[in-house]
Structures are given as structure tokens and as C-alpha cells.
Protein backbone atom coordinates (compact mmCIF):
# COMPACT_ATOMS: atom_id res chain seq x y z
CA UNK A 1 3.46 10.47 -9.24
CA UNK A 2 6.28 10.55 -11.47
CA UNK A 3 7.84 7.05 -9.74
CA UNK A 4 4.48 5.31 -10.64
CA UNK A 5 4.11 2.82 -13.69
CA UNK A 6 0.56 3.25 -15.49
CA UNK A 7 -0.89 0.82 -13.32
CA UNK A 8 0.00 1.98 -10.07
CA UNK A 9 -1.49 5.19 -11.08
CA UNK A 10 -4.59 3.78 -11.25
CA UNK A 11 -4.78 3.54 -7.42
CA UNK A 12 -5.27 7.11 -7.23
CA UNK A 13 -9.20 6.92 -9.20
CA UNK A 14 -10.45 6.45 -5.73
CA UNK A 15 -10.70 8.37 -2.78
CA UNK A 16 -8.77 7.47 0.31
CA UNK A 17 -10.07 6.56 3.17
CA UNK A 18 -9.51 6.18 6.83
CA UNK A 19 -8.58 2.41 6.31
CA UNK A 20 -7.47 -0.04 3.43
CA UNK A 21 -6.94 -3.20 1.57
CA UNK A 22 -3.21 -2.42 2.28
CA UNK A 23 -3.55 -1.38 5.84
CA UNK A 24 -5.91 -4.41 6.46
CA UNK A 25 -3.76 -6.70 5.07
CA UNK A 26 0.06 -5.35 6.73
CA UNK A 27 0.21 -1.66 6.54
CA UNK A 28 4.02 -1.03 7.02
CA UNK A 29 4.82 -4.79 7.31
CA UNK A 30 4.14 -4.70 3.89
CA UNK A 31 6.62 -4.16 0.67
CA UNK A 32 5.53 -0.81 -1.70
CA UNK A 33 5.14 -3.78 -4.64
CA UNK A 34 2.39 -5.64 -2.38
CA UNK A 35 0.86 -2.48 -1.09
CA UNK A 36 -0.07 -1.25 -4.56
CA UNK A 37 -0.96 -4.86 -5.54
CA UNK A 38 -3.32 -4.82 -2.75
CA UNK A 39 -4.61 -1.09 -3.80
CA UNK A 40 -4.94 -2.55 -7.16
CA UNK A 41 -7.00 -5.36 -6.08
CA UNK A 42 -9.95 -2.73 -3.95
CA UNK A 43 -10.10 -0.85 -7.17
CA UNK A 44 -10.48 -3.81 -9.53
CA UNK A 45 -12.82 -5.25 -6.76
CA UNK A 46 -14.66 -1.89 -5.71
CA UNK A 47 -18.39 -2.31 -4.15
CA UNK A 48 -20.06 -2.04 -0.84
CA UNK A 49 -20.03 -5.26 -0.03
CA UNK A 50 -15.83 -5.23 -0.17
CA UNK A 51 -15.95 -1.63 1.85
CA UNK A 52 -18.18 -3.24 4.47
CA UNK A 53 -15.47 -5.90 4.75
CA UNK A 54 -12.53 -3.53 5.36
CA UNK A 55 -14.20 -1.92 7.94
CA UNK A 56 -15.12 -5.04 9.86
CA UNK A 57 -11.51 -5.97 9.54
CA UNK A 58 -10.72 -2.81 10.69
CA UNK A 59 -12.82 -2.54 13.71
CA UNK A 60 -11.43 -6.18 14.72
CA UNK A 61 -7.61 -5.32 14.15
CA UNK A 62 -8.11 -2.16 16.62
CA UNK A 63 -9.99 -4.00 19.30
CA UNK A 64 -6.68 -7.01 18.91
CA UNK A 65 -4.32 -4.32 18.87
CA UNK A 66 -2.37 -6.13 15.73
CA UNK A 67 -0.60 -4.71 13.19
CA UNK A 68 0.32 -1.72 15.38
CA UNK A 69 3.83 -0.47 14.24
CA UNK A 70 6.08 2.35 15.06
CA UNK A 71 7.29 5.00 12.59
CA UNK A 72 10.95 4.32 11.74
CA UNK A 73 10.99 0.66 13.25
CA UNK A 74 10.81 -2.28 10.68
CA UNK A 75 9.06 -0.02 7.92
CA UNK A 76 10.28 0.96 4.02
CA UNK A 77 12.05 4.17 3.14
CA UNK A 78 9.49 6.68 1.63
CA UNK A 79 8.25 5.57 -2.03
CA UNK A 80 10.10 8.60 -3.16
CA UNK A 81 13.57 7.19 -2.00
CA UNK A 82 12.71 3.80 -2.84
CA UNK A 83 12.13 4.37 -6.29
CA UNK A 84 14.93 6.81 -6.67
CA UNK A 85 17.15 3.81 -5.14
CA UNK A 86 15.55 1.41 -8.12
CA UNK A 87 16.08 3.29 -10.65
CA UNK A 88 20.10 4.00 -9.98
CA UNK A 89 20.15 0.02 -9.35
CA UNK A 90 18.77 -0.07 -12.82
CA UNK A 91 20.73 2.52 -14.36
CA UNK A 92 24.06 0.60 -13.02
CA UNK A 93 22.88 -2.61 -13.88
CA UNK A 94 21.78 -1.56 -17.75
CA UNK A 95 25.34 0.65 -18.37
């Protein structure tokens, strides 16, 4: 939490579940910038009618097979490291 910006926080007012906006949308494929963008989005879009969506994209990405990745092959460095790596970048850049 201490690597989020106020707005990123905000993805955290909701419960996770067993699918996402994110994971819908690219799961790992997917920077850290546009996963919270699309986290952002379900919370500023909440209602049934958008969970009933996931889930049907859901159910029709399993039976495809897509999006299926493999840990450690063409994903992003933890959040942890990543921000830790942005914030010497900025550090060196600033000074």
C-alpha cells in the first residue's frame, strides 16, 4: 500500500473476487498502470449488471482457453519492485 497514489488506493473499497475487469481484459499481458485503470473503471462502474458481464466474459475466456499465461514468461516484476524501480528512476532523474 505504501507504492499506491490516492487513487489507486481506491481499488481496494471492494472485495476481490475470483475474476476481474483486469483479468478480463489481459491479466498479466497487461501493464500495472492499465491494470489499476481497469480496477478503477469496475469501481467507478460497480452494479450487477457490470458483475454479470465479467462473469460471462469469464466463462467464455475459459471455454477459448485465451489469455492463459505462465508465471515468469512475458509478465511484470511484482508491483513492489516495480515501484521501487520508479521511484529510483525518479530520484536520479530529479537530483
Amino acid at each position: 500500500m505504501p507504492y499506491y497514489t490516492k487513487e489507486e488506493i481506491l481499488r481496494h473499497s471492494v472485495k476481490p473476487g475470483i475474476s476481474g475487469w483486469a483479468q478480463v481484459n489481459g491479466r498479466n499481458a497487461l501493464t500495472w498502470e492499465e491494470r489499476f485503470s481497469y480496477d478503477l473503471e469496475y469501481v467507478q462502474n460497480l452494479s450487477a449488471a457490470f458483475d454479470l458481464k465479467i462473469v460471462l466474459i469469464t466463462i467464455r475466456k475459459i471455454i477459448q482457453g485465451s489469455n492463459v499465461g505462465v508465471r515468469g514468461i512475458g509478465t511484470e516484476i511484482d508491483f513492489h519492485e516495480y515501484r521501487k524501480e520508479q521511484q529510483a528512476r525518479n530520484v536520479q532523474s530529479n537530483g
